[in-house]
PDB file of N, CA and C in Angstrom:
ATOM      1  N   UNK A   1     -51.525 -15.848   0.534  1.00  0.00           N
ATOM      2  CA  UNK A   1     -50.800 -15.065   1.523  1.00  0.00           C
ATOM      3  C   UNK A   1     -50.155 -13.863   0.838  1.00  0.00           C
ATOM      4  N   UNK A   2     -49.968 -12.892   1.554  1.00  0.00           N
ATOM      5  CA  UNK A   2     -49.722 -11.503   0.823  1.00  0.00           C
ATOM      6  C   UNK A   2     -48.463 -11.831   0.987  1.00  0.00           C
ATOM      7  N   UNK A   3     -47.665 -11.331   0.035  1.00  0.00           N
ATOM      8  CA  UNK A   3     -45.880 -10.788   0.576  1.00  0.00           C
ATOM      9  C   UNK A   3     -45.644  -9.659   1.424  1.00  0.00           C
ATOM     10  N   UNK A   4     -44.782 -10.156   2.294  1.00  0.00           N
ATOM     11  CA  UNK A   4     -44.469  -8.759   3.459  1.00  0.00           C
ATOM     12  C   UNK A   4     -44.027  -7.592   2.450  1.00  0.00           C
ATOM     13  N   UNK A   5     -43.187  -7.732   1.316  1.00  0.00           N
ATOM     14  CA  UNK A   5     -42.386  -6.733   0.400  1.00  0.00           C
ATOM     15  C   UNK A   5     -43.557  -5.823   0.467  1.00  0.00           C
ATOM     16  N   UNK A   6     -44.043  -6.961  -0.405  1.00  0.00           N
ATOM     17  CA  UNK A   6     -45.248  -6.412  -1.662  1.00  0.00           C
ATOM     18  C   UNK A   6     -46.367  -5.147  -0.548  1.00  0.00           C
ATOM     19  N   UNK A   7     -46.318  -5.648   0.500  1.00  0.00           N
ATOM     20  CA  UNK A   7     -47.395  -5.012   1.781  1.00  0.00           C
ATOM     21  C   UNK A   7     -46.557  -3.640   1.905  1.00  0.00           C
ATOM     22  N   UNK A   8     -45.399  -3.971   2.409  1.00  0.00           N
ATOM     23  CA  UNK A   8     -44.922  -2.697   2.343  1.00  0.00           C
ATOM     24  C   UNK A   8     -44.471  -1.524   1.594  1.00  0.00           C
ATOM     25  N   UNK A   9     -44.570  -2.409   0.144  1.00  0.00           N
ATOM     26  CA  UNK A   9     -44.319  -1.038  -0.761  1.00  0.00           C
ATOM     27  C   UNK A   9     -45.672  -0.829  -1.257  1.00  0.00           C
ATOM     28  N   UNK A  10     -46.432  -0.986  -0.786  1.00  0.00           N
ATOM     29  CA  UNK A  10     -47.980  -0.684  -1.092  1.00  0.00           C
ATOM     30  C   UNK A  10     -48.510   0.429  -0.078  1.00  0.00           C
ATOM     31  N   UNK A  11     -47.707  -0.006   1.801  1.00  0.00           N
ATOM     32  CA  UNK A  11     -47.953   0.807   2.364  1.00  0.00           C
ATOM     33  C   UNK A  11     -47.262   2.378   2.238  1.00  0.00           C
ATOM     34  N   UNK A  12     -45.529   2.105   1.695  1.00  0.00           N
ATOM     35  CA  UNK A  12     -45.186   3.415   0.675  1.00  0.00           C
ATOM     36  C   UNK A  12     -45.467   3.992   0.049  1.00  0.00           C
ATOM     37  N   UNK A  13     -46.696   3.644  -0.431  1.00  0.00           N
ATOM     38  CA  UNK A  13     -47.217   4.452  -1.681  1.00  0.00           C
ATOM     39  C   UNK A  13     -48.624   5.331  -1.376  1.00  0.00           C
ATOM     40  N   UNK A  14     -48.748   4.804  -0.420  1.00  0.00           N
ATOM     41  CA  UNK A  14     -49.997   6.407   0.084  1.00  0.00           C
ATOM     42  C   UNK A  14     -49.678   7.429  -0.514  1.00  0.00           C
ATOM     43  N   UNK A  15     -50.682   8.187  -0.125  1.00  0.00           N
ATOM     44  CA  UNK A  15     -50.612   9.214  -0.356  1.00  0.00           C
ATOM     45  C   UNK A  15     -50.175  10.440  -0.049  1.00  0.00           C
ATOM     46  N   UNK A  16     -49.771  11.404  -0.313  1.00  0.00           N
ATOM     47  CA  UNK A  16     -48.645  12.444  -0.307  1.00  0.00           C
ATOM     48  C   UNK A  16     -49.112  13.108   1.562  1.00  0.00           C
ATOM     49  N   UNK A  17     -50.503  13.392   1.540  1.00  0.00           N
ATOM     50  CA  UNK A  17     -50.783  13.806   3.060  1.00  0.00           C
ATOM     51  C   UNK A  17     -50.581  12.870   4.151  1.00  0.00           C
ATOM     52  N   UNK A  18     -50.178  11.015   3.396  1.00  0.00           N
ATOM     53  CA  UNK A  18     -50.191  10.300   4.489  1.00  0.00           C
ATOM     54  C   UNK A  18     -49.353   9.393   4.068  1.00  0.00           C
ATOM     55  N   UNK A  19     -47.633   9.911   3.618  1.00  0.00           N
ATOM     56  CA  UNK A  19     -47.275   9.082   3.121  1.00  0.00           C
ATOM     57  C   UNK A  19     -46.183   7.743   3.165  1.00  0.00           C
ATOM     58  N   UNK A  20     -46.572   7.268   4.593  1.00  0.00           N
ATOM     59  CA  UNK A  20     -46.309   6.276   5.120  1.00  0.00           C
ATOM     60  C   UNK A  20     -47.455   5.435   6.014  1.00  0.00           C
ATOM     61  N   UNK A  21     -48.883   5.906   5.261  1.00  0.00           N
ATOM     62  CA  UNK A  21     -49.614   5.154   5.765  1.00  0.00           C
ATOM     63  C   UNK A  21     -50.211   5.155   7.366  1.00  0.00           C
ATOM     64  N   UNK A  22     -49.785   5.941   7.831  1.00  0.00           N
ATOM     65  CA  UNK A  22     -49.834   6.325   9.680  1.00  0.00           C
ATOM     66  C   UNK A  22     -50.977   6.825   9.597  1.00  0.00           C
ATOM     67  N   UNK A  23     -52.313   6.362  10.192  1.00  0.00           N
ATOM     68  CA  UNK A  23     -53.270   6.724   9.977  1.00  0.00           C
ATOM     69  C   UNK A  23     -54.094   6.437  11.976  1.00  0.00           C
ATOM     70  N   UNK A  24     -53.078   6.854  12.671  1.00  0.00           N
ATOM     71  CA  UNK A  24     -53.331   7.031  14.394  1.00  0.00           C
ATOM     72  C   UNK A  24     -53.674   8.386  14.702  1.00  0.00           C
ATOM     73  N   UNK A  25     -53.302   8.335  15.609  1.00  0.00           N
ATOM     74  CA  UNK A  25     -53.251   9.669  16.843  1.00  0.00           C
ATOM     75  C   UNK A  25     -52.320  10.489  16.546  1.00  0.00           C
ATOM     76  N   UNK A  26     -51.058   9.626  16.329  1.00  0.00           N
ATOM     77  CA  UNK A  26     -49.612  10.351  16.451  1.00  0.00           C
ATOM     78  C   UNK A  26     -49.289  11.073  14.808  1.00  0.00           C
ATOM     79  N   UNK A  27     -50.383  10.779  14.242  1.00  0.00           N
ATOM     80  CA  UNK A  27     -49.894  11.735  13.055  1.00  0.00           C
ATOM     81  C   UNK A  27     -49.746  13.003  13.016  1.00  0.00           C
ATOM     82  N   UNK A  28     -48.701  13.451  12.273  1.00  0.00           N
ATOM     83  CA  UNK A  28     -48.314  14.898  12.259  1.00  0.00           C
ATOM     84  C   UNK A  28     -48.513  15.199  11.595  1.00  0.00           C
ATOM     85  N   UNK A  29     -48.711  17.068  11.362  1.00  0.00           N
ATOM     86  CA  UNK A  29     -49.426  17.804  10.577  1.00  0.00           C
ATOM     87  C   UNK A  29     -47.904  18.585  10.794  1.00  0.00           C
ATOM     88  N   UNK A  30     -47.082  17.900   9.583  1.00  0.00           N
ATOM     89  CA  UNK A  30     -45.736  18.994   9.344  1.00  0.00           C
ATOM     90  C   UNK A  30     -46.056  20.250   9.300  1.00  0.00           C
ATOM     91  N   UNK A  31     -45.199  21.162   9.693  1.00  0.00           N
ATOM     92  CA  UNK A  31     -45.574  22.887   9.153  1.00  0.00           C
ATOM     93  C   UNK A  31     -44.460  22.927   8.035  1.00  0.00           C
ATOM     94  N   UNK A  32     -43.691  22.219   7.712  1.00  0.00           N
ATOM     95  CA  UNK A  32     -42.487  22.297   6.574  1.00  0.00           C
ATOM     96  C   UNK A  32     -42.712  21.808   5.267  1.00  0.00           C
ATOM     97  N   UNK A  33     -44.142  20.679   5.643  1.00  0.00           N
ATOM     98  CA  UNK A  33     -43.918  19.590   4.203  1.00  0.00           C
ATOM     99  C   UNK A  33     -43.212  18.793   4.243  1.00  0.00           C
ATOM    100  N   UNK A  34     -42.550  17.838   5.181  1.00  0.00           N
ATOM    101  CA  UNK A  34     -41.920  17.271   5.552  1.00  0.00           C
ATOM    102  C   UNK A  34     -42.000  16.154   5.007  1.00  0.00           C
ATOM    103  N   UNK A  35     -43.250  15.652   5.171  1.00  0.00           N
ATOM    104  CA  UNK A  35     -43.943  14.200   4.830  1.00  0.00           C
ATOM    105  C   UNK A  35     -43.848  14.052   3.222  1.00  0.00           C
ATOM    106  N   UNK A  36     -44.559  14.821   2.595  1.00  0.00           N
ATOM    107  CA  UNK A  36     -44.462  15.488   1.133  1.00  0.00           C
ATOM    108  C   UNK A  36     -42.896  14.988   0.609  1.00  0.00           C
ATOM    109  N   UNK A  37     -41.812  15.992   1.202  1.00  0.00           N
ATOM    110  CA  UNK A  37     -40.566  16.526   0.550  1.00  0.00           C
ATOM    111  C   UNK A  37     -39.642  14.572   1.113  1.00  0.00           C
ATOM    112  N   UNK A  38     -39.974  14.067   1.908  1.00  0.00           N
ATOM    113  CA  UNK A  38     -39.513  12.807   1.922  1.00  0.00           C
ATOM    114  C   UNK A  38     -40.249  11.613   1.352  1.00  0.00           C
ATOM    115  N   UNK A  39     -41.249  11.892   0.667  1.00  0.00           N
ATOM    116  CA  UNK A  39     -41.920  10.877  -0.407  1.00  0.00           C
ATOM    117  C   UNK A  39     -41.141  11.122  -1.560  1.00  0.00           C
ATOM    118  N   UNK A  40     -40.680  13.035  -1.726  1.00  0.00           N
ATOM    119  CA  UNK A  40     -40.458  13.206  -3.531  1.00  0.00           C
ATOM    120  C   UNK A  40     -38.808  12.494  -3.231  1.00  0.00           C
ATOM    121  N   UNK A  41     -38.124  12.818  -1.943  1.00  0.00           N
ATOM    122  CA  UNK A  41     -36.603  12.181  -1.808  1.00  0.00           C
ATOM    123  C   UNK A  41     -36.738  11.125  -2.123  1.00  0.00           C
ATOM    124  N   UNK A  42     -37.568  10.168  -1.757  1.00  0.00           N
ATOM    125  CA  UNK A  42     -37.264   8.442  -2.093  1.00  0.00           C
ATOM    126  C   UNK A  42     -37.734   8.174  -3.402  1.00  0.00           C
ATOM    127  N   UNK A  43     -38.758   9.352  -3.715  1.00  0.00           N
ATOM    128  CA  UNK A  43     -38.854   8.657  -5.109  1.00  0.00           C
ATOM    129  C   UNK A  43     -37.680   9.471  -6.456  1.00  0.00           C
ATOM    130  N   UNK A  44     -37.138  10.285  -6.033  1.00  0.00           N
ATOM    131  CA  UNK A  44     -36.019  10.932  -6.417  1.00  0.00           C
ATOM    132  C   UNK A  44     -34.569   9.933  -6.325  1.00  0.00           C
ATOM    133  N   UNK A  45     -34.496   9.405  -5.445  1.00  0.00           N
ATOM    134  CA  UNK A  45     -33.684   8.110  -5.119  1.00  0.00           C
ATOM    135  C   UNK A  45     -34.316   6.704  -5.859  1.00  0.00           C
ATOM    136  N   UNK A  46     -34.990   6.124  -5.837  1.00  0.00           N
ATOM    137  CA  UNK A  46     -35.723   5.683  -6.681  1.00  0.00           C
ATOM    138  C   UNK A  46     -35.203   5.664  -7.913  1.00  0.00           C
ATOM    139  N   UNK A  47     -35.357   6.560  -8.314  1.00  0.00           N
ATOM    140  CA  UNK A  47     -35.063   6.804  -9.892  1.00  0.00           C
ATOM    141  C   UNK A  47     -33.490   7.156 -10.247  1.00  0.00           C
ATOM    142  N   UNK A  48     -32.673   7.241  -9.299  1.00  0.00           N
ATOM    143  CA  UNK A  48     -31.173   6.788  -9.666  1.00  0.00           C
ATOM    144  C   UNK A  48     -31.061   5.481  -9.303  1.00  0.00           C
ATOM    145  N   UNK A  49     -31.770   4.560  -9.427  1.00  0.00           N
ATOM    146  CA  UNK A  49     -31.339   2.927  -9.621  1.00  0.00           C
ATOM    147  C   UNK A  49     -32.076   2.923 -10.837  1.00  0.00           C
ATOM    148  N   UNK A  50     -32.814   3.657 -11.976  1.00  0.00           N
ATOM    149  CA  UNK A  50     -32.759   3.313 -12.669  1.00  0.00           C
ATOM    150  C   UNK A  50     -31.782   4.068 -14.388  1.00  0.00           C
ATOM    151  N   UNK A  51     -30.294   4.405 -13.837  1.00  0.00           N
ATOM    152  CA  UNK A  51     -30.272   5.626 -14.278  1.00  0.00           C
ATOM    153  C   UNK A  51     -28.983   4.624 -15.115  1.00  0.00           C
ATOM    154  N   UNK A  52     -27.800   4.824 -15.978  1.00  0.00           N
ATOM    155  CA  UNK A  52     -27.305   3.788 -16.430  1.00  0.00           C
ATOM    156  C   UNK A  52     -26.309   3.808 -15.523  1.00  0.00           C
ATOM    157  N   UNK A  53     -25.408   4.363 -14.597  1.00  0.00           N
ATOM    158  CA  UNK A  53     -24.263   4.057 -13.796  1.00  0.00           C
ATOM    159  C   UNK A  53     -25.144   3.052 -12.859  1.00  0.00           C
ATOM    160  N   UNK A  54     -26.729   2.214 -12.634  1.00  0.00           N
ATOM    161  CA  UNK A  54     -26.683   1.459 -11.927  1.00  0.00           C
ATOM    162  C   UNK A  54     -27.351   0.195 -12.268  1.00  0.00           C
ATOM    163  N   UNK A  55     -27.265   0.258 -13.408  1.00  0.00           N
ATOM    164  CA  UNK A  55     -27.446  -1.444 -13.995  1.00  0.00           C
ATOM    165  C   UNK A  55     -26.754  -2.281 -13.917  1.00  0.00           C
ATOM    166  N   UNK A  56     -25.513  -2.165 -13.436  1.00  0.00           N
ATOM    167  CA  UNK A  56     -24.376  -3.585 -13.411  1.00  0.00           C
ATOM    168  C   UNK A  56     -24.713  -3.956 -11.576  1.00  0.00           C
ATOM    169  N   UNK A  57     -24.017  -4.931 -11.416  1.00  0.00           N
ATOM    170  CA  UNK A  57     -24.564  -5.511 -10.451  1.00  0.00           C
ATOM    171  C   UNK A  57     -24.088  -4.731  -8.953  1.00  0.00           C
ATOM    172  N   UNK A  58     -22.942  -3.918  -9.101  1.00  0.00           N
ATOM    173  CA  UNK A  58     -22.242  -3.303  -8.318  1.00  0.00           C
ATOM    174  C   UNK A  58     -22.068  -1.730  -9.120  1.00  0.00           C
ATOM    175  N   UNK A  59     -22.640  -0.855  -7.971  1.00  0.00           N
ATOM    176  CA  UNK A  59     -22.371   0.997  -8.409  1.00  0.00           C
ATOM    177  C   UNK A  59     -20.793   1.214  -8.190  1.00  0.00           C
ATOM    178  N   UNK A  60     -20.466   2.192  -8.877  1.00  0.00           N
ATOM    179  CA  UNK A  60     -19.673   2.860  -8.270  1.00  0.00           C
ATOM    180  C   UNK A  60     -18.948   2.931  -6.715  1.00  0.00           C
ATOM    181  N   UNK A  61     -20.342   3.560  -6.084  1.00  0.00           N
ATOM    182  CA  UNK A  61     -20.396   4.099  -4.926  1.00  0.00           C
ATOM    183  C   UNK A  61     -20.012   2.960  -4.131  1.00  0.00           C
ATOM    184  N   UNK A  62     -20.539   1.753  -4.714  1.00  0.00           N
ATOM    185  CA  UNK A  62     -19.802   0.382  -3.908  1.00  0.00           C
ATOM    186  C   UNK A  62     -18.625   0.305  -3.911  1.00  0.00           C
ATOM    187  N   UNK A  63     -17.587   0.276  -4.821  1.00  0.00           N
ATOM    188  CA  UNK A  63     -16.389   0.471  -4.476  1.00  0.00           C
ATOM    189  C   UNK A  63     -15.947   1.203  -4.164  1.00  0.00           C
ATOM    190  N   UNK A  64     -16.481   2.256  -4.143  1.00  0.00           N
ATOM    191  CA  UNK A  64     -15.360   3.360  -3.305  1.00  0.00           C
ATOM    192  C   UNK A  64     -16.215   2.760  -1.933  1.00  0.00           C
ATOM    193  N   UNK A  65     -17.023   2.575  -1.477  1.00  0.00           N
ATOM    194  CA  UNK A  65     -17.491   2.216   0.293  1.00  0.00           C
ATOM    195  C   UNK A  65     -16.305   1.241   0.387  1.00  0.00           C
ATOM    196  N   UNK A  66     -16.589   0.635  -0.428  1.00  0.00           N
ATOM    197  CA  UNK A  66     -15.697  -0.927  -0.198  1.00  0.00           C
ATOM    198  C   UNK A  66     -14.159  -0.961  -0.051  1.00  0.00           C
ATOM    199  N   UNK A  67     -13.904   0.245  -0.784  1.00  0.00           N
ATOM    200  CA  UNK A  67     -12.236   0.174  -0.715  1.00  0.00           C
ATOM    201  C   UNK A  67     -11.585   0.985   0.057  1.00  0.00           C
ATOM    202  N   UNK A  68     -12.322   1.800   1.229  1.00  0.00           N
ATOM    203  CA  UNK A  68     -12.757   2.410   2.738  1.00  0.00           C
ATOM    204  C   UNK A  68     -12.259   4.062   2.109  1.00  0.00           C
ATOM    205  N   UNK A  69     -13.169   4.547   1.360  1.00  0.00           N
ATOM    206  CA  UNK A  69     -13.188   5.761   0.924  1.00  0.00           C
ATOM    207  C   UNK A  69     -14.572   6.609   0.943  1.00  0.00           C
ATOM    208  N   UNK A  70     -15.269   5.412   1.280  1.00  0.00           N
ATOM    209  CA  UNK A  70     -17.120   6.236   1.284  1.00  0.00           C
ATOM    210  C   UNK A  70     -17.310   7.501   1.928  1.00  0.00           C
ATOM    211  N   UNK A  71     -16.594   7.605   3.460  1.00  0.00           N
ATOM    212  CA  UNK A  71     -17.098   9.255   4.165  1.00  0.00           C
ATOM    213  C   UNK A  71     -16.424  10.037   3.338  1.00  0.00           C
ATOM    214  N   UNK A  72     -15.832  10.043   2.608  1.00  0.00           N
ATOM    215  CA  UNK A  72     -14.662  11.092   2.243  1.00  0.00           C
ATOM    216  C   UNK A  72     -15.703  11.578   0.658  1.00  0.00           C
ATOM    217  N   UNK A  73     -16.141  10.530   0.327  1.00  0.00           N
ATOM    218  CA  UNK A  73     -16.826  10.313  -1.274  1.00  0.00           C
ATOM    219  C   UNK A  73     -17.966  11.343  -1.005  1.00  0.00           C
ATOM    220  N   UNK A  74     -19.166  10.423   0.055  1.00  0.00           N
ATOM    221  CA  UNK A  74     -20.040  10.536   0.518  1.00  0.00           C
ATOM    222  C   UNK A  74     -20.306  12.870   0.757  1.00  0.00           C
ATOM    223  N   UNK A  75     -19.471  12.717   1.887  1.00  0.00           N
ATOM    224  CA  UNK A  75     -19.037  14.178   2.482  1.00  0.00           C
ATOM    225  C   UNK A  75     -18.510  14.980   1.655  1.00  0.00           C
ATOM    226  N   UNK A  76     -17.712  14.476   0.716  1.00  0.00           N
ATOM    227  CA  UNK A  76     -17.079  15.289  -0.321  1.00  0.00           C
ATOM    228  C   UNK A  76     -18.279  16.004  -1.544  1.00  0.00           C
ATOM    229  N   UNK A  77     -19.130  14.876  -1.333  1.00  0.00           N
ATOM    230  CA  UNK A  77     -20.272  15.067  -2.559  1.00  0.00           C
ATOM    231  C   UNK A  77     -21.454  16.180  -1.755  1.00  0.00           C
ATOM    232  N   UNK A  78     -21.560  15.785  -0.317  1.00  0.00           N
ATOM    233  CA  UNK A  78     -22.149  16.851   0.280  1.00  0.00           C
ATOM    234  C   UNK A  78     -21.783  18.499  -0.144  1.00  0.00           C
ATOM    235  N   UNK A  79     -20.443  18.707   0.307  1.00  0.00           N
ATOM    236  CA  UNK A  79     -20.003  19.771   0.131  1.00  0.00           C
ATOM    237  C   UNK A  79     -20.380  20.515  -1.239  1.00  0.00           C
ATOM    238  N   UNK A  80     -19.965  19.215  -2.424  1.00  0.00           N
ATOM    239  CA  UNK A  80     -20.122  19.931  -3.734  1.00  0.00           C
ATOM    240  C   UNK A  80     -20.851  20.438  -4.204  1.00  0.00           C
ATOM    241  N   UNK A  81     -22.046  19.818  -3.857  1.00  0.00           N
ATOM    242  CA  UNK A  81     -23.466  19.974  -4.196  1.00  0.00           C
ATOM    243  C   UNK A  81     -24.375  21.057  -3.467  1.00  0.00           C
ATOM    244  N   UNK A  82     -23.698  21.112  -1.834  1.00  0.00           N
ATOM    245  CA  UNK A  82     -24.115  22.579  -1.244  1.00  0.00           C
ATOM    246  C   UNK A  82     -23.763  23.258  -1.771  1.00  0.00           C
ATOM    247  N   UNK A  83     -22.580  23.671  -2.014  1.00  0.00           N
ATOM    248  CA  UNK A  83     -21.917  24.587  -2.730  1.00  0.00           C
ATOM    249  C   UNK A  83     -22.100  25.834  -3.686  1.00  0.00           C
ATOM    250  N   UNK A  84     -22.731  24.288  -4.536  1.00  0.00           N
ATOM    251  CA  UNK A  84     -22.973  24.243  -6.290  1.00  0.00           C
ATOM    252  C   UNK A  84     -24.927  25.141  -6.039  1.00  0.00           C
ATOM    253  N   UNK A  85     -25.567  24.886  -5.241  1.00  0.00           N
ATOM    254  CA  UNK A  85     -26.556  25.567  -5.092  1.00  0.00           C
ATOM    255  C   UNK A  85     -26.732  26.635  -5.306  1.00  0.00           C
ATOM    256  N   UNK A  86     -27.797  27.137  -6.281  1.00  0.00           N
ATOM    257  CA  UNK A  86     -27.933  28.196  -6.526  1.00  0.00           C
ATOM    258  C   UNK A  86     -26.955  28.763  -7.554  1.00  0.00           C
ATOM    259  N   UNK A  87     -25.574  28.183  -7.556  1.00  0.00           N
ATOM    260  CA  UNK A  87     -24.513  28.661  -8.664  1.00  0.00           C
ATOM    261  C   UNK A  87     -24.652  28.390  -9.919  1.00  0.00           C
ATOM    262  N   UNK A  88     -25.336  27.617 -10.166  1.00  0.00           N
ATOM    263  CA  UNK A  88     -25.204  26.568 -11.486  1.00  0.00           C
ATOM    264  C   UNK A  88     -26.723  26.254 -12.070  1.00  0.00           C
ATOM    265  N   UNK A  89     -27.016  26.725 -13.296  1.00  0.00           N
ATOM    266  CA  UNK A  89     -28.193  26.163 -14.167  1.00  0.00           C
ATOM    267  C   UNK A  89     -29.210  27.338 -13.433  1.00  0.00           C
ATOM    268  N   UNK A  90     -30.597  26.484 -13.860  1.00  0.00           N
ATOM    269  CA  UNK A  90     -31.623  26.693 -13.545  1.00  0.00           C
ATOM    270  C   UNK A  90     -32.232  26.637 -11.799  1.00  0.00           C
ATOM    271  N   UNK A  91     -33.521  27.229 -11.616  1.00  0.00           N
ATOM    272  CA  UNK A  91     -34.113  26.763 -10.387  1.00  0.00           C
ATOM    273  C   UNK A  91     -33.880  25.498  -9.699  1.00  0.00           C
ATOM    274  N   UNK A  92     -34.604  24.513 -11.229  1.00  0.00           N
ATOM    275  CA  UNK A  92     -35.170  23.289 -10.990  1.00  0.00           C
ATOM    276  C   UNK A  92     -33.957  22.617 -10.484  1.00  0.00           C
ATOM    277  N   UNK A  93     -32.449  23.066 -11.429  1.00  0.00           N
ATOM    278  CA  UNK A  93     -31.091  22.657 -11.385  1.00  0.00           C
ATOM    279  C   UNK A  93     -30.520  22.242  -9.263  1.00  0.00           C
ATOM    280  N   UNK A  94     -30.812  24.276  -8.986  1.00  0.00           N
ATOM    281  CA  UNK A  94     -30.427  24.041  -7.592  1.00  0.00           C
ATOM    282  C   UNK A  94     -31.212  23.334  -6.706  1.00  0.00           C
ATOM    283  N   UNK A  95     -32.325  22.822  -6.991  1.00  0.00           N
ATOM    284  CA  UNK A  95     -33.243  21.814  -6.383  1.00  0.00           C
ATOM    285  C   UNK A  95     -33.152  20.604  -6.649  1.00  0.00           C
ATOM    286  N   UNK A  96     -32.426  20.244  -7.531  1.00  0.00           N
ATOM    287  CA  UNK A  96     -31.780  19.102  -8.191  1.00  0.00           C
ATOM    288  C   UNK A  96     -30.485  18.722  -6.780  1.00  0.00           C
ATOM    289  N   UNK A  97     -30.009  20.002  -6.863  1.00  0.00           N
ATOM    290  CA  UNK A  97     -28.464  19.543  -6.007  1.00  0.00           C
ATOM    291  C   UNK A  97     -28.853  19.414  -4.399  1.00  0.00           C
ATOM    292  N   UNK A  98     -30.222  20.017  -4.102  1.00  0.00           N
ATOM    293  CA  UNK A  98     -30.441  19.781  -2.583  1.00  0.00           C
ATOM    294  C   UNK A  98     -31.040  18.469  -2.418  1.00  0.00           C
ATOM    295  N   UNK A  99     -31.505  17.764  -3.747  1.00  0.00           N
ATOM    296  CA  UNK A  99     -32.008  16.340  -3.377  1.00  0.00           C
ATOM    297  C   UNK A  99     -30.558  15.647  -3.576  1.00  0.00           C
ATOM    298  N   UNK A 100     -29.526  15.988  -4.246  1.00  0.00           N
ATOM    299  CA  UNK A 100     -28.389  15.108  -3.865  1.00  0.00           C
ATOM    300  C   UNK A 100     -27.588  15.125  -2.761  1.00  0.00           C
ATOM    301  N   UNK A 101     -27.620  16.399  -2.014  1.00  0.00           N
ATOM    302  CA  UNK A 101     -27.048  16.528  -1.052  1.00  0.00           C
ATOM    303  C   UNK A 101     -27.726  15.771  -0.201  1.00  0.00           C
ATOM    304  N   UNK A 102     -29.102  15.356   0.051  1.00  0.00           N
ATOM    305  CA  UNK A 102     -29.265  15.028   1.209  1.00  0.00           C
ATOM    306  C   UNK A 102     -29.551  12.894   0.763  1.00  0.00           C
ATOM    307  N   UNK A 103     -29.727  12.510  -0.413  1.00  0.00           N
ATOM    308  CA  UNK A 103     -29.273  11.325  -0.634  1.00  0.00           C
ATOM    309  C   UNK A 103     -28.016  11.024  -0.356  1.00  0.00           C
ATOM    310  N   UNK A 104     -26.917  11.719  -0.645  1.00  0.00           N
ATOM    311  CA  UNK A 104     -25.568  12.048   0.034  1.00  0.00           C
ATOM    312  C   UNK A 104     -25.480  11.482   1.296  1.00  0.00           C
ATOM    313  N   UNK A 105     -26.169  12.266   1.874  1.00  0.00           N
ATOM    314  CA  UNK A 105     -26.280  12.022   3.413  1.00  0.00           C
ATOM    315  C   UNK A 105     -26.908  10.596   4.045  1.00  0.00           C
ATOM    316  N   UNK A 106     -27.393  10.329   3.263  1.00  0.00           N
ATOM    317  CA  UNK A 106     -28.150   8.896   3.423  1.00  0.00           C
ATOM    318  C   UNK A 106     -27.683   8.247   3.927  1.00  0.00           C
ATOM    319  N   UNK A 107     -26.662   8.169   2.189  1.00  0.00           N
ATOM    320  CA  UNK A 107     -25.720   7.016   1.864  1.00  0.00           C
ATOM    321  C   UNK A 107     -24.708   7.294   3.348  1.00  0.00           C
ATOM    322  N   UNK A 108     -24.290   8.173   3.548  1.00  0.00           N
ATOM    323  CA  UNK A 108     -22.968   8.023   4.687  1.00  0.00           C
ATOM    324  C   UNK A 108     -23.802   7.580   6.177  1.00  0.00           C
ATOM    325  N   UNK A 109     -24.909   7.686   6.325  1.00  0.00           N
ATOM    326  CA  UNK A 109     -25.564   7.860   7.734  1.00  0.00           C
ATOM    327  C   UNK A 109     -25.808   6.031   7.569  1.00  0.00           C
ATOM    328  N   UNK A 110     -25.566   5.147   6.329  1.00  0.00           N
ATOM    329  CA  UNK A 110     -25.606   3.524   6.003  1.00  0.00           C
ATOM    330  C   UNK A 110     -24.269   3.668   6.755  1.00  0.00           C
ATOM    331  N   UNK A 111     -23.179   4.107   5.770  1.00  0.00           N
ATOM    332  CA  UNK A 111     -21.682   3.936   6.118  1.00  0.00           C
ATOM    333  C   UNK A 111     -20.979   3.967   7.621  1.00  0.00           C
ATOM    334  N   UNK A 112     -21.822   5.436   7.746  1.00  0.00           N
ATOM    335  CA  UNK A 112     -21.501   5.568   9.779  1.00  0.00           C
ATOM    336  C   UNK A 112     -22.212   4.367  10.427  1.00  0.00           C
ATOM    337  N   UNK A 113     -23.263   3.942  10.319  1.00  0.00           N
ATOM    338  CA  UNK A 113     -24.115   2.996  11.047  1.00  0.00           C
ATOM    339  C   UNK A 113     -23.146   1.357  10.767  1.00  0.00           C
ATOM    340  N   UNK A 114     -22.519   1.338   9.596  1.00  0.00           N
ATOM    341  CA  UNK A 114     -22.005  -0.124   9.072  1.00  0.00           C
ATOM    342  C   UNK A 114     -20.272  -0.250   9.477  1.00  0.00           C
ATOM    343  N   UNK A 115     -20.033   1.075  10.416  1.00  0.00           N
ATOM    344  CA  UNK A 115     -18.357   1.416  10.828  1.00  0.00           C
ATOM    345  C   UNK A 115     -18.219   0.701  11.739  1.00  0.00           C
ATOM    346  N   UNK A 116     -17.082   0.069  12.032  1.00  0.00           N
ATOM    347  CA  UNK A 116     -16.850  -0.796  12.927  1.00  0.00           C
ATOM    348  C   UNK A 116     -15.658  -0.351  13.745  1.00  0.00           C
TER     349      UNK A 116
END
């Protein structure tokens, strides 16, 4: 028997023109790159769980959610990182800060959804 996981991160891993595997009618032909630029986000996300602030069993970012400071963290980090665009480093740098801004956003769109 297959694992459901295992199925689905197999179906994640298509390919960049199809990369959630949607292979109907209803597939879209982004005009933005859409499909593309949210494969490189998750795998950009991805790779901050393997970064060293997230090897212990609990991030950061968990306690501040936890100790009811996340929108403020979350939104605050938005801002910085818009901000910081284009101001700071290299190209690659301000393309760096638009994939945090919108992991940023992620994380708070968990937080808004988990508000009670």
């Amino acid at each position: 028997m297959i694992d459901p996981e295992e199925k689905i991160m197999e179906e994640l891993s298509k390919s960049v023109s199809d990369p959630f595997g949607i292979k109907d009618k209803t597939w879209i032909d982004y005009k933005f790159r859409e499909g593309e630029l949210i494969k490189e986000l998750r795998d950009y996300i991805d790779s901050t769980y393997d970064q060293h602030y997230a090897t212990e069993k609990y991030q950061a970012t968990d306690i501040i959610i936890d100790s009811g400071h996340g929108t403020g963290f979350c939104l605050g980090n938005v801002i910085k990182y818009a901000k910081r665009y284009g101001r700071k480093g290299t190209h690659a740098d301000a393309r760096k800060d638009l994939m945090k801004v919108l992991h940023y956003g992620l994380i708070q769109l968990y937080i808004h959804d988990n508000m009670r």
